[in-house]
Structure formats: structure tokens, C-alpha cells
C-alpha atoms as a PDB file:
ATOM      1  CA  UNK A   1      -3.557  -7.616   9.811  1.00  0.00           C
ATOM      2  CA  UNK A   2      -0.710  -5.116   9.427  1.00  0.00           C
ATOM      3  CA  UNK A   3       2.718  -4.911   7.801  1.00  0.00           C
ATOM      4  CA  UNK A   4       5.706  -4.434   9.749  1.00  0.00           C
ATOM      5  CA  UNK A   5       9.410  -3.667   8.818  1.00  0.00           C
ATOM      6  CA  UNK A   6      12.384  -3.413  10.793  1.00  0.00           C
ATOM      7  CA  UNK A   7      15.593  -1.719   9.740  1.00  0.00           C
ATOM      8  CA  UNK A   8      18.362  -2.424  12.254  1.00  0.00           C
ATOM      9  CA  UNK A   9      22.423  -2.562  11.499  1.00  0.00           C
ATOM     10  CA  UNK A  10      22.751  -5.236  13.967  1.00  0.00           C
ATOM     11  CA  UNK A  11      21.784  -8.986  12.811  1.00  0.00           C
ATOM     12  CA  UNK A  12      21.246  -9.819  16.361  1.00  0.00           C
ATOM     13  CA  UNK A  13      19.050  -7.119  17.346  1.00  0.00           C
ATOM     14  CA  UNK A  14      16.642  -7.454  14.142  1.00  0.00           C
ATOM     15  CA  UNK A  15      16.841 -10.891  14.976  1.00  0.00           C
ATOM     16  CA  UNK A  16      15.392 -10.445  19.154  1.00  0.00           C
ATOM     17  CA  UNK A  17      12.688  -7.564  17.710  1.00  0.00           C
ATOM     18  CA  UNK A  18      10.976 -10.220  15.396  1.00  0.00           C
ATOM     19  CA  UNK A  19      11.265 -13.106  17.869  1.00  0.00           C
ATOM     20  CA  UNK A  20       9.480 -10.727  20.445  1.00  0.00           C
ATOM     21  CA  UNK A  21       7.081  -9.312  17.575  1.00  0.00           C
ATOM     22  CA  UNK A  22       6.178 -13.139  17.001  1.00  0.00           C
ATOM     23  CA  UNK A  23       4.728 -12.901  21.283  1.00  0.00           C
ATOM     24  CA  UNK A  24       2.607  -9.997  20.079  1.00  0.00           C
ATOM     25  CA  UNK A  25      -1.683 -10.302  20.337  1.00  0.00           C
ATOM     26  CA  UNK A  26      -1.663  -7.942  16.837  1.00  0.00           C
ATOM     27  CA  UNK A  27      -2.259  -9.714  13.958  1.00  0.00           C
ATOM     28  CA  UNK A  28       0.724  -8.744  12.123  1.00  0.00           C
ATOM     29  CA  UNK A  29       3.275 -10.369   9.470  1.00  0.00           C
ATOM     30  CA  UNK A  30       6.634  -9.284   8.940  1.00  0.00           C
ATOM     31  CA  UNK A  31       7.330  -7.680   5.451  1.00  0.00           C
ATOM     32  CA  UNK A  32      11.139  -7.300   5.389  1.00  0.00           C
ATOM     33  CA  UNK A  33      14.588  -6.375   7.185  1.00  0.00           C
ATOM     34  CA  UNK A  34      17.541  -4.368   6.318  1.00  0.00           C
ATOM     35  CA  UNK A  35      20.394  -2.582   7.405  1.00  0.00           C
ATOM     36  CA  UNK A  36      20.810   0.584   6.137  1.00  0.00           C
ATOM     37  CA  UNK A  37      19.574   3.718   4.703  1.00  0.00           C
ATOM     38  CA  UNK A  38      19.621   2.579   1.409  1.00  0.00           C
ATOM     39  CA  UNK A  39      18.205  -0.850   1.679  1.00  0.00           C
ATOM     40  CA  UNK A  40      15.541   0.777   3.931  1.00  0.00           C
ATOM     41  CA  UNK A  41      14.283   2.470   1.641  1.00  0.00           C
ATOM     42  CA  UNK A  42      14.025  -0.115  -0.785  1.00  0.00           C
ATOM     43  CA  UNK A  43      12.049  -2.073   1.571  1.00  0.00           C
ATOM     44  CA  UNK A  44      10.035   0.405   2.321  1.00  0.00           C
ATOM     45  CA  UNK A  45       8.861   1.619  -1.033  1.00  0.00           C
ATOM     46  CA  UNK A  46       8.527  -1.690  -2.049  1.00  0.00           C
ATOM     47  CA  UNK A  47       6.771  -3.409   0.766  1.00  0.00           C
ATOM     48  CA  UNK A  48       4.438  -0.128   1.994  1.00  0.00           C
ATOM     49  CA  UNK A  49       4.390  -1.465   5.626  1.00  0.00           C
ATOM     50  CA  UNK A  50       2.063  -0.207   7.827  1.00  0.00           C
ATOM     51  CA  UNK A  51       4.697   0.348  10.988  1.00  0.00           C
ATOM     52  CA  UNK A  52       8.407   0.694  10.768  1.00  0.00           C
ATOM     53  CA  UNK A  53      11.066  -0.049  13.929  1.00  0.00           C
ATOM     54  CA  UNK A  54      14.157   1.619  13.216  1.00  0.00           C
ATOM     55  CA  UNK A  55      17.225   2.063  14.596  1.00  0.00           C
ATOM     56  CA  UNK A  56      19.094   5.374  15.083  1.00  0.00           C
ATOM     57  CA  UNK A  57      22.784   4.345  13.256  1.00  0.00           C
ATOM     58  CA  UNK A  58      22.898   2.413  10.441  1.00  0.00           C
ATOM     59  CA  UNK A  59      25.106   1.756   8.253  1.00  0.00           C
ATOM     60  CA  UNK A  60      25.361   4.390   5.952  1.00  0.00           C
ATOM     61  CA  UNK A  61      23.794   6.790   7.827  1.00  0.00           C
ATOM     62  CA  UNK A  62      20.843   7.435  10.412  1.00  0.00           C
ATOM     63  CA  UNK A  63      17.278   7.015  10.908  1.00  0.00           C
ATOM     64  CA  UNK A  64      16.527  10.287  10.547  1.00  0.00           C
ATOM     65  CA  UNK A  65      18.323  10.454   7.047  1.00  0.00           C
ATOM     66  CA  UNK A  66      16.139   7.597   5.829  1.00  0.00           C
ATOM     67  CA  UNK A  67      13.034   9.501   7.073  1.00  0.00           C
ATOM     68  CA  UNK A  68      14.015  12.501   5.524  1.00  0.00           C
ATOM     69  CA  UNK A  69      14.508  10.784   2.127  1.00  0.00           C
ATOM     70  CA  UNK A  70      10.357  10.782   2.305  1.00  0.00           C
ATOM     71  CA  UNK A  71       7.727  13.488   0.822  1.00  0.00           C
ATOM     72  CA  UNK A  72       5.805  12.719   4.050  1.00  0.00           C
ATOM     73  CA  UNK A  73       5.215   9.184   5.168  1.00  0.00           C
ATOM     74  CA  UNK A  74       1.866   7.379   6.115  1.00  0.00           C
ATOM     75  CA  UNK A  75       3.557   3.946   8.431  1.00  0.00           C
ATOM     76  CA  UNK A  76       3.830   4.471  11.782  1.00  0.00           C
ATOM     77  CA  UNK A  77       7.080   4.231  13.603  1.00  0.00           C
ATOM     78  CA  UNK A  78       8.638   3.246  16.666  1.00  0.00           C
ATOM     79  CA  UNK A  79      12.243   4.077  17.280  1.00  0.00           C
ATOM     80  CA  UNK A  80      14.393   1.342  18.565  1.00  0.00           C
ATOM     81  CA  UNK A  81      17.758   2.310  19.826  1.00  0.00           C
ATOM     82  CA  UNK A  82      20.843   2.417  22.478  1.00  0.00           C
ATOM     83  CA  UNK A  83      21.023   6.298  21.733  1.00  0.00           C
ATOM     84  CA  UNK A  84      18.462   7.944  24.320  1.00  0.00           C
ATOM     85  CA  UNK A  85      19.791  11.333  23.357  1.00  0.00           C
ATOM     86  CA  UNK A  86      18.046  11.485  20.614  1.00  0.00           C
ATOM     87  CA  UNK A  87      14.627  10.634  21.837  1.00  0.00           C
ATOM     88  CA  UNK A  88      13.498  14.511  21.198  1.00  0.00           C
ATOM     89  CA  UNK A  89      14.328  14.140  17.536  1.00  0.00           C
ATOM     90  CA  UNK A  90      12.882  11.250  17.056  1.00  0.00           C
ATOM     91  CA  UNK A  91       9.776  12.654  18.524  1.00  0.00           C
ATOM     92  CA  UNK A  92       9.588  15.325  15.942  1.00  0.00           C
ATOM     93  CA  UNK A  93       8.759  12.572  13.040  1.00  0.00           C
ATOM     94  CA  UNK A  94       5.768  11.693  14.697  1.00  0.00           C
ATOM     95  CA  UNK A  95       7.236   8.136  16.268  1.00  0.00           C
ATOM     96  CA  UNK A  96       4.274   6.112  18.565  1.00  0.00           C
ATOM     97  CA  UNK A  97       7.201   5.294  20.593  1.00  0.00           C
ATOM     98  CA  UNK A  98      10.966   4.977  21.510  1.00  0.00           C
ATOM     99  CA  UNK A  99      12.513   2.203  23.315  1.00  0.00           C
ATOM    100  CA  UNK A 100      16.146   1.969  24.356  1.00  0.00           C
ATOM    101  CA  UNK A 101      18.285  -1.021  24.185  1.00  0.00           C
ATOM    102  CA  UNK A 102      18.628  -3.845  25.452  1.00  0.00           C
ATOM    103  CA  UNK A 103      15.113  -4.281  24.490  1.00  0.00           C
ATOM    104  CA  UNK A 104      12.724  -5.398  27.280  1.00  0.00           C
ATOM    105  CA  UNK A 105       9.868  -7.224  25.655  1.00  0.00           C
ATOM    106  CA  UNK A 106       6.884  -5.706  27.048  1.00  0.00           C
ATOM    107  CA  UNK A 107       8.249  -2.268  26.284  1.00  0.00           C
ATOM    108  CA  UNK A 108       7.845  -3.258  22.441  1.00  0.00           C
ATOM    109  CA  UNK A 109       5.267  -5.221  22.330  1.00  0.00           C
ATOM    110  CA  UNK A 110       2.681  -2.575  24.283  1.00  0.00           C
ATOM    111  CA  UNK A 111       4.717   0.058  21.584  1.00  0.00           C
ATOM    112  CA  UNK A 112       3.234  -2.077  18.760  1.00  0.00           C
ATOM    113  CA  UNK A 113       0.072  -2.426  20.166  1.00  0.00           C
ATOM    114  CA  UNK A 114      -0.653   1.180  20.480  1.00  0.00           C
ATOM    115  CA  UNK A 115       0.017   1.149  16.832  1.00  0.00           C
ATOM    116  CA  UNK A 116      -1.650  -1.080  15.768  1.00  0.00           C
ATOM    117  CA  UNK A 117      -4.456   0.074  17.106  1.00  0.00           C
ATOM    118  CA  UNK A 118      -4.115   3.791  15.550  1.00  0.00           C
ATOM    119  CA  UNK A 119      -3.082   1.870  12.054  1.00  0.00           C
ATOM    120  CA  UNK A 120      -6.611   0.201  12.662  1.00  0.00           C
ATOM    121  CA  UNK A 121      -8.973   3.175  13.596  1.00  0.00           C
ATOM    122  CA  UNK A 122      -7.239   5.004  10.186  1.00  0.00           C
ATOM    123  CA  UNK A 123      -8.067   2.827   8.251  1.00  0.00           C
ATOM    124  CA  UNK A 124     -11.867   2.073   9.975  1.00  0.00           C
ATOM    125  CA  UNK A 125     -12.583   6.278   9.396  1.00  0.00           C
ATOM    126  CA  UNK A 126     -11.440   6.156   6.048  1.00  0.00           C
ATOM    127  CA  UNK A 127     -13.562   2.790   4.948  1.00  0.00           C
ATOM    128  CA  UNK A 128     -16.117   4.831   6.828  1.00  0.00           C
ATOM    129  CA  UNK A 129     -15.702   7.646   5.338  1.00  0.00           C
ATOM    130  CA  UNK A 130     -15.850   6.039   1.903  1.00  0.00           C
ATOM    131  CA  UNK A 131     -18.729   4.461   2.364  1.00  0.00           C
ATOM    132  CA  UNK A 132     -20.586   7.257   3.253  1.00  0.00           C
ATOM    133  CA  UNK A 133     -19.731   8.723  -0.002  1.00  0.00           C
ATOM    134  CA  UNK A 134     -20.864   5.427  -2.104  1.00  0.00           C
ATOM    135  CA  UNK A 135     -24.233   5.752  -0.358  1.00  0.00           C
ATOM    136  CA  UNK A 136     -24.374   9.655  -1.749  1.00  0.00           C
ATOM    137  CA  UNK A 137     -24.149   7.587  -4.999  1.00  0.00           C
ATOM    138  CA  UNK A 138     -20.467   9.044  -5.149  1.00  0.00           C
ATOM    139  CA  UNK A 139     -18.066   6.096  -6.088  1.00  0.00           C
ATOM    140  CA  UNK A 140     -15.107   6.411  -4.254  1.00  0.00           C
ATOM    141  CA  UNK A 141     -12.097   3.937  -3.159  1.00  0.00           C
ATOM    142  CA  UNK A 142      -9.026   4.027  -0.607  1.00  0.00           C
ATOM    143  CA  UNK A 143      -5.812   3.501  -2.192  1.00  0.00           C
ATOM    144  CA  UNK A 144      -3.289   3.338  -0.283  1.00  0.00           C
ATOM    145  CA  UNK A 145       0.761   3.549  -1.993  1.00  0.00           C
ATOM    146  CA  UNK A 146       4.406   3.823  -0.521  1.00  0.00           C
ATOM    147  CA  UNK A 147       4.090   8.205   0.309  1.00  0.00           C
ATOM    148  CA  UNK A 148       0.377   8.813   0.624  1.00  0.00           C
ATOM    149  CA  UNK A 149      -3.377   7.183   0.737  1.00  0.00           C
ATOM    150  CA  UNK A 150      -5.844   7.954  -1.890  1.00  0.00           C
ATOM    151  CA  UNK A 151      -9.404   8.784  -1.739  1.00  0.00           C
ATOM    152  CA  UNK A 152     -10.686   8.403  -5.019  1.00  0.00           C
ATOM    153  CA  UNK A 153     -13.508   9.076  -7.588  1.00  0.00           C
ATOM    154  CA  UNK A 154     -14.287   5.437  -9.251  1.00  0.00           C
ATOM    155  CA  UNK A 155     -15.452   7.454 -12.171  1.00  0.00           C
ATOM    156  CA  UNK A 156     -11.920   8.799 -12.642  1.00  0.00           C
ATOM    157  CA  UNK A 157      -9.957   5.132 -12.724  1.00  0.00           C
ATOM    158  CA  UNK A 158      -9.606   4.323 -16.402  1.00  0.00           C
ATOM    159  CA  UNK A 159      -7.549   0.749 -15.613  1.00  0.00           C
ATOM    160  CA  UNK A 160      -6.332  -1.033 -13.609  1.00  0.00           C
ATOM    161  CA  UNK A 161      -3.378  -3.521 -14.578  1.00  0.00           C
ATOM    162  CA  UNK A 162      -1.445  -6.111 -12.094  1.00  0.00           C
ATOM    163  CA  UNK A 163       1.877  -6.547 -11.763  1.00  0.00           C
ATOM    164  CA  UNK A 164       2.413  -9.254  -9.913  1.00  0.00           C
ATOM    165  CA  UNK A 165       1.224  -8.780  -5.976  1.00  0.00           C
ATOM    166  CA  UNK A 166       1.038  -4.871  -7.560  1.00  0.00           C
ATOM    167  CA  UNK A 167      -1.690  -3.203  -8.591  1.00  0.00           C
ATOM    168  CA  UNK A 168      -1.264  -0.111 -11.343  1.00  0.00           C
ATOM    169  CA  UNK A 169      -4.109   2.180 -11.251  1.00  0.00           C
ATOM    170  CA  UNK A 170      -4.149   4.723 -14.271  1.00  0.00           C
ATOM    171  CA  UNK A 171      -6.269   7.874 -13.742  1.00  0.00           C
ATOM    172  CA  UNK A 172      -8.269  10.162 -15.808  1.00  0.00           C
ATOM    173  CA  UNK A 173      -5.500  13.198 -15.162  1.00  0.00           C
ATOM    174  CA  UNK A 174      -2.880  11.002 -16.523  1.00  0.00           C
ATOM    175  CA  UNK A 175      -1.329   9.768 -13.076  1.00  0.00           C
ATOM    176  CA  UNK A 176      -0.723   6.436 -11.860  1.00  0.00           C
ATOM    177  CA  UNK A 177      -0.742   5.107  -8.872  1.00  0.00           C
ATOM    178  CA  UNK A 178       1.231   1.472  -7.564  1.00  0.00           C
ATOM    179  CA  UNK A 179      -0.400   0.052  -4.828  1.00  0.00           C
ATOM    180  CA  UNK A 180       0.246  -3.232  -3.081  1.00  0.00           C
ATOM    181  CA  UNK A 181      -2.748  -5.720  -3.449  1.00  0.00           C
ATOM    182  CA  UNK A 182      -3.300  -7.736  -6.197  1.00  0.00           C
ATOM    183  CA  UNK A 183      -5.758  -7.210  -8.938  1.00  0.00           C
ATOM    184  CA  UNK A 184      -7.745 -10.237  -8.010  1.00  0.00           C
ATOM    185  CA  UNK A 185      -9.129  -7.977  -5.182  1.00  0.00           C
ATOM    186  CA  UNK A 186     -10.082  -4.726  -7.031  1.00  0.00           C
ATOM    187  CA  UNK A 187     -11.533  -6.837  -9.544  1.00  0.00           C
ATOM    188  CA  UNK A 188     -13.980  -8.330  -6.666  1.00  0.00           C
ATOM    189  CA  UNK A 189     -14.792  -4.634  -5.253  1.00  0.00           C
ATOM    190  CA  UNK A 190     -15.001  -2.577  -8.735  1.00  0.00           C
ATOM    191  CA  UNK A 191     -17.057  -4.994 -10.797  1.00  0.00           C
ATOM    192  CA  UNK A 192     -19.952  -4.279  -9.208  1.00  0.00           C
ATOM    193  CA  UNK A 193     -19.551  -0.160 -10.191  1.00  0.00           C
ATOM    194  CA  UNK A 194     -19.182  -1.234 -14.055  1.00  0.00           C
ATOM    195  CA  UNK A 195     -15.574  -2.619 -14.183  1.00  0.00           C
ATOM    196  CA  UNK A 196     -14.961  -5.361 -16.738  1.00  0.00           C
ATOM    197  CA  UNK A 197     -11.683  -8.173 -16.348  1.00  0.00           C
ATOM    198  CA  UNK A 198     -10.578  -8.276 -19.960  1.00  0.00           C
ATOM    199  CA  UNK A 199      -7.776 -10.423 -19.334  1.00  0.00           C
ATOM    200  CA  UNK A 200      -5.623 -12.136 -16.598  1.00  0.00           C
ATOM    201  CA  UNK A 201      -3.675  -8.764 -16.180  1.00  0.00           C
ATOM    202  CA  UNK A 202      -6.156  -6.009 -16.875  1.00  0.00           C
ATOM    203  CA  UNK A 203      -9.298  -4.014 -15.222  1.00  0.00           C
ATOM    204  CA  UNK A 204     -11.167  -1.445 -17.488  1.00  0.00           C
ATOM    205  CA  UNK A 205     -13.756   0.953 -16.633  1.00  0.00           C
ATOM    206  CA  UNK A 206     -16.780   0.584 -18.931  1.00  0.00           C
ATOM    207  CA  UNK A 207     -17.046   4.318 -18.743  1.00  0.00           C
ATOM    208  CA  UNK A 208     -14.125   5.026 -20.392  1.00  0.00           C
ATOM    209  CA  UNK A 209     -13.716   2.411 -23.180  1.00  0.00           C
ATOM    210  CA  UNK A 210     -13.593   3.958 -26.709  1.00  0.00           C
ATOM    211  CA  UNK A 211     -13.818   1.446 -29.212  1.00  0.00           C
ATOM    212  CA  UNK A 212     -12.881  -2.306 -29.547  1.00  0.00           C
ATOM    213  CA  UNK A 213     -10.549  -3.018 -32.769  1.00  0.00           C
ATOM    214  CA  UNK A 214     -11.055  -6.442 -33.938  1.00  0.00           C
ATOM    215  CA  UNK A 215      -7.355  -6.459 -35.623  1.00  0.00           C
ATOM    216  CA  UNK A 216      -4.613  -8.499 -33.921  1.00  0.00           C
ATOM    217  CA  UNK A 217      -7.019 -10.450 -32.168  1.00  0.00           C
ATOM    218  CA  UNK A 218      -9.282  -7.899 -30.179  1.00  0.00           C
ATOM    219  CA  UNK A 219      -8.392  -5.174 -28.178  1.00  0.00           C
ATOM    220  CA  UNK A 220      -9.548  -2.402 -26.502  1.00  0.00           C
ATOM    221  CA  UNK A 221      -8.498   1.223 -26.980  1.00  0.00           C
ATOM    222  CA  UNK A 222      -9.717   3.461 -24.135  1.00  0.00           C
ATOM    223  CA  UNK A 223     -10.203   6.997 -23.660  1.00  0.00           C
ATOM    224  CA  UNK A 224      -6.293   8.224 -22.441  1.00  0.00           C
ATOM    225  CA  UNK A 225      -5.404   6.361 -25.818  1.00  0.00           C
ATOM    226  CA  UNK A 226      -3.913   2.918 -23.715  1.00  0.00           C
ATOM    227  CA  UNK A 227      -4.484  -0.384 -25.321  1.00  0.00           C
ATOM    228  CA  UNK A 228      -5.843  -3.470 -23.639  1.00  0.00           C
ATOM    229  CA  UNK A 229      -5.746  -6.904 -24.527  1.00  0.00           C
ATOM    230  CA  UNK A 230      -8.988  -8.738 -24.609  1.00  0.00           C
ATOM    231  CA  UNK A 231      -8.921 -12.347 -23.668  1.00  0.00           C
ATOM    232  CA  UNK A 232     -10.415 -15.342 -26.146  1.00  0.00           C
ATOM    233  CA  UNK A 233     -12.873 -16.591 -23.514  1.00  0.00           C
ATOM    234  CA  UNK A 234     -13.914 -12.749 -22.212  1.00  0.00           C
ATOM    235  CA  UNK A 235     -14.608 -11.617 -25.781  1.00  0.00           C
ATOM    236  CA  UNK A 236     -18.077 -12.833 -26.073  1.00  0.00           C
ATOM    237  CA  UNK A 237     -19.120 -11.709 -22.558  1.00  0.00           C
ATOM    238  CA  UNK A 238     -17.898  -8.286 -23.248  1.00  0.00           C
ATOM    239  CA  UNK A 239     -20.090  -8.172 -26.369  1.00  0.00           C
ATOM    240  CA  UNK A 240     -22.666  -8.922 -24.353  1.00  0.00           C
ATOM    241  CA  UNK A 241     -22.077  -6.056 -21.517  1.00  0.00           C
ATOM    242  CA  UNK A 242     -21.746  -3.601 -24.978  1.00  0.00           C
ATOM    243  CA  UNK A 243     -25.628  -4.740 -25.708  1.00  0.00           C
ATOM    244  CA  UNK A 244     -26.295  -3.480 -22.437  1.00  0.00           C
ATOM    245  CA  UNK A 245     -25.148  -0.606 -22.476  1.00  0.00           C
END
């Protein structure tokens, strides 16, 4: 399954792209539409698709300015436009395709095949990769957020807090990184590699727990200093994880 956005200034034309994206073979959902430069963006950063159609004009601006408003970008895109002069530009961002308007269906729909397919063979080499590294008894995890995808050390993740259908990953180095799955799901994968679910809301590496302060409570205080709540029916299994250790 794969995300997919698409950022036209014409109601109509967004409107034919995801009817003819709902004939495609891909398993793919539809994460958003917009208009503009600005609200392109938005949707973007907040949605982290994995493939983009966009149109050349929009409304306060062009495609290219709303590409350009990136530090690098990891969605794949497919230009859809009535401008073919700028095919050659739109070329230079990388795009797996551009198709001219009035769209013909099979034009698109092989366009988002192809990219599907190279958002699926990413994502297989770096699972792969990954893996390789957990079996050198090296922890590691994809992450992937709105600019960039993550490889990292499981040993470095301090916490991990939700927000919402967000996850907030706080690293060792003092960065944090916002990526879009939900906690329920790291909690499943990072368990196993001495992870502990504290509460609803919150993830904590064993590794770098401190001390637990019984004021207030219960809480955890971990090694960058952040507090975590500790729930009233997880206290007594975390005392007995501490007897483990």
C-alpha cells in the first residue's frame, strides 16, 4: 500500500486523476488534495505520501516553486499538466513521468504503476538492508518522515511518544524525528529489543531509563532528562522488568 497526493488548481481535473487512480491494480489510498503551493505543502508535510501528481500552475505559484520549498524530497512524482514546454524541467526533479492534458487514462495509470513499483523495491532494500544489520546483532530501524528516511541505531532511540496517527521519536543526540505511523506499531516491533509501553502515549528504551520517582504518582526520568508518565496498571510489570535487569 502507498500514499498518494495530488495537487491540482482545477477541481475538475483533481477530480478525473482520482476517479482514474481508483481503476489502478496498485494498492494505493489517497492521502489528500489541494490547490496551491501553499496548501501543497501542508499536505505534504503532513501526510508524507509516497507519490505526488502535480500540476505545473497553481494558484499561487508553480510546481516547481513547491518543489523547491523542499531540502530534498523522498515521494516520487509524476507531473500532470497542459504545459508540455516544460517537460525538460520537470525532468530535472527526478519526476517517474509527465503526462499532458486532457489526461488519457492508461497514460496515468501505467505512470503510477512504474512508481509504485520503484516506491516498493525502496522500501524492500532498505527492510533488507535492515535486517541484515539486526542479524549482525546491530539493532537498527527505517524511519521514514516528510524530507528524508532514517536508518537507525535502536540503541540510540530514548522514546518514543504518539501523537495521534504520529509517532515522535527522541534520539540520543537530542533530535527528534515525526513520523507517520502510530505508536501501536513501534510498540509491536521494539518490544522485543527491550522497549517498555509505560502508558497509552509513551515508548521507553530500558537502556536509557535513569531512575523511577515514586512522587506524583510514578514516573520515569530518563537519561536526556525527559519525564514519562507511568501508567497505574504498567507499574507493577515494570517493577518486575527492573528485577530482571
Amino acid at each position: 500500500m502507498f500514499s498518494v497526493v495530488v495537487i491540482d488548481d482545477e477541481s475538475k481535473a483533481r477530480e478525473t486523476i482520482v476517479n482514474i487512480l481508483g481503476l489502478s491494480r496498485s494498492s494505493l489510498t489517497i492521502a489528500g488534495e489541494a490547490d496551491s503551493v501553499a496548501s501543497g505543502f501542508e499536505l505534504i508535510n503532513r501526510t508524507q505520501p509516497d507519490l505526488v501528481l502535480l500540476d505545473i500552475n497553481l494558484t499561487d505559484g508553480t510546481g516547481f516553486d513547491l518543489l523547491k520549498k523542499f531540502n530534498g524530497f523522498q515521494f516520487k512524482l509524476i507531473f500532470i499538466t497542459a504545459h508540455e514546454e516544460y517537460a525538460i524541467q520537470a525532468f530535472k526533479f527526478s519526476a517517474v513521468d509527465y503526462i499532458l492534458k486532457p489526461v488519457v487514462a492508461s497514460d496515468l495509470l501505467n505512470a503510477v504503476e512504474k512508481a509504485g513499483k520503484a516506491i516498493q523495491q525502496e522500501e524492500t532494500e532498505l527492510k533488507i538492508s535492515a535486517l541484515l544489520a539486526n542479524l549482525d546483532k546491530i539493532k537498527k530501524i527505517v524511519l521514514k518522515t516528510a524530507e528524508s528516511i532514517h536508518i537507525i541505531h535502536v540503541k540510540n532511540i530514548i522514546r518514543c511518544e504518539a501523537d495521534v496517527n504520529y509517532t515522535n521519536f527522541y534520539l540520543d543526540n537530542g533530535e527528534r524525528l515525526i513520523v507517520s505511523r502510530t505508536l501501536k506499531e513501534f510498540a509491536e516491533m521494539l518490544e522485543p529489543a527491550g522497549f517498555f509501553r509505560t502508558h497509552q502515549s509513551h515508548l521507553v528504551n530500558l537502556d536509557h531509563i535513569s531512575r523511577f520517582d515514586k512522587t506524583e504518582g510514578g514516573h520515569l526520568v530518563l537519561a536526556d532528562d525527559s519525564i514519562v508518565p507511568v501508567s497505574s496498571r504498567k507499574r507493577e510489570e515494570l517493577f518486575k522488568v527492573f528485577e530482571r535487569m
